[in-house]
Each structure stands twice: as structure tokens, then as C-alpha cells.
Protein backbone atom coordinates (compact mmCIF):
# COMPACT_ATOMS: atom_id res chain seq x y z
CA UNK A 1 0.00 0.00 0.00
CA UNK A 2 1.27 3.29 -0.88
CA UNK A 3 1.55 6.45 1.48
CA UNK A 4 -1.47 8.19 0.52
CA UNK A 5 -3.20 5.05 0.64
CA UNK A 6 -2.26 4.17 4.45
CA UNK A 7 -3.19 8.02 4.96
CA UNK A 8 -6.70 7.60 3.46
CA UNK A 9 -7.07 3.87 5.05
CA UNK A 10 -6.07 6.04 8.73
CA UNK A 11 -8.83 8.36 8.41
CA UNK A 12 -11.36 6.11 7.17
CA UNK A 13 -11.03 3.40 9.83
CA UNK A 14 -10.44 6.99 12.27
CA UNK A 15 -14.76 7.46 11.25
CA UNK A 16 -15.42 3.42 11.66
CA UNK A 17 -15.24 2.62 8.56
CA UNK A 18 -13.17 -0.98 7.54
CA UNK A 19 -12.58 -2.62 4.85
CA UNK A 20 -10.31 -5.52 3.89
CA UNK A 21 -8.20 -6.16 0.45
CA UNK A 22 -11.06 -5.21 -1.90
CA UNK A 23 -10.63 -2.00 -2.45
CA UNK A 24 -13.21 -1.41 -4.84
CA UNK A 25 -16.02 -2.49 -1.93
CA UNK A 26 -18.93 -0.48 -1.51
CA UNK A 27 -18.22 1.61 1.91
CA UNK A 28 -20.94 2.13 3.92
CA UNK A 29 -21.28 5.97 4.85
CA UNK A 30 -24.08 8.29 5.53
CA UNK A 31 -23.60 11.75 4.75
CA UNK A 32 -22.60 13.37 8.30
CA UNK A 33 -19.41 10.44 7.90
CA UNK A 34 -18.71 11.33 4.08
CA UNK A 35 -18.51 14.90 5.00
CA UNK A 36 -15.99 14.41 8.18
CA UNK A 37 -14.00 12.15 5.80
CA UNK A 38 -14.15 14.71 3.35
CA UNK A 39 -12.78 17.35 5.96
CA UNK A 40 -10.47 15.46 7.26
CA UNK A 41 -8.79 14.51 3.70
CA UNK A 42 -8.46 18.42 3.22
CA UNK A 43 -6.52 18.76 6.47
CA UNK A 44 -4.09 15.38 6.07
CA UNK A 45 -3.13 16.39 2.68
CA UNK A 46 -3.63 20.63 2.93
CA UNK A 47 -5.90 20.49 -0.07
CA UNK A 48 -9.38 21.85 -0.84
CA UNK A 49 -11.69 19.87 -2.31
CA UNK A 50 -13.75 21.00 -5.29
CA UNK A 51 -17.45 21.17 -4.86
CA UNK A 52 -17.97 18.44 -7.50
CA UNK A 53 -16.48 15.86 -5.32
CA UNK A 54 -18.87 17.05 -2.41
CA UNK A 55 -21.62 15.68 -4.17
CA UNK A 56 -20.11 13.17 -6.36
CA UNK A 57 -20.64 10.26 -3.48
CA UNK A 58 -17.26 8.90 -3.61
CA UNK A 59 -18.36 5.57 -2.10
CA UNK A 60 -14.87 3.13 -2.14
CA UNK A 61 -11.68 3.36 -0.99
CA UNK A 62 -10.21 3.07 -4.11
CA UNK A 63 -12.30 6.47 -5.24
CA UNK A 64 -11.32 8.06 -2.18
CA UNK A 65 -7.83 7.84 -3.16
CA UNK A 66 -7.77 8.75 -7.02
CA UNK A 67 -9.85 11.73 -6.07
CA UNK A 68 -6.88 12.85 -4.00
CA UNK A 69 -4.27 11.72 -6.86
CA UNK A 70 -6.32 13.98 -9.24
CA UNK A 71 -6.60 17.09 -7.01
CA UNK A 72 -2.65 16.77 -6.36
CA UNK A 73 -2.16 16.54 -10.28
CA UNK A 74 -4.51 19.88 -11.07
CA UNK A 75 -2.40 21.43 -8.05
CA UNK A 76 1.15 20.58 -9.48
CA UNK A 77 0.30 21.91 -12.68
CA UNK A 78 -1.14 25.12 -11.61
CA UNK A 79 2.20 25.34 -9.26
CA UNK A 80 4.19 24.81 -12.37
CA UNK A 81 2.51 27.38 -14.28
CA UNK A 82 3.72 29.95 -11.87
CA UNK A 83 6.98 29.10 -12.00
């Protein structure tokens, strides 16, 4: 597992939420525990997330994580516009 995976893994199983090797299983969340993951994602990696994914119902681990790979991807090319 990479780093941002154990990170995301952390702060799911920090809200209850397990899951074993599939990481492509349907998580279990109601919308007060998708929002604190949510929030809590934006503080571990210093990131806001776009309102698209606030609605979006990101519902696996697997999503969790490629929504995070995809914000850090917009972010280092706007960085590397500026330089």
C-alpha cells in the first residue's frame, strides 16, 4: 500500500469505517461520515476539495484515493505554471 493510501485507510477506519483487500467495496457511509472524511482529507493532505467531489458520493476506498491523486495533479500543474 502506498503512502497516501495508508493516509486515506487512517482516516477512514479513524470514522469506523473498515474494509479488507477489496478495495473497490462499496463503503458504507451516511452523509454526516462522508462529509468528516471529506474534511479530514483536506486537512491530512492541505488540499481543498472541489465542490464536485462534495456531491459526487465517492463511495470506495479506491475512489477516495484517485480523487486525491487527481486534485494533487490539477495542483502541481497550476504550481508549475507559476513558476
Amino acid at each position: 500500500m502506498s503512502e497516501l493510501e495508508n493516509r486515506v485507510k487512517t482516516i477512514l477506519e479513524q470514522n469506523g469505517i473498515f474494509f479488507y483487500d477489496d478495495m473497490e467495496e462499496i463503503l458504507d457511509l451516511d452523509s454526516l461520515t462522508y462529509v468528516s472524511i471529506l474534511v479530514e482529507l483536506e486537512n491530512e493532505f492541505q488540499i481543498d476539495i472541489p465542490e464536485q467531489y462534495l456531491t459526487k458520493g465517492i463511495n470506495t476506498f479506491r475512489g477516495f484515493c484517485d480523487m486525491i491523486n487527481k486534485i494533487a495533479q490539477i495542483v502541481w500543474k497550476l504550481f508549475l505554471l507559476h513558476i
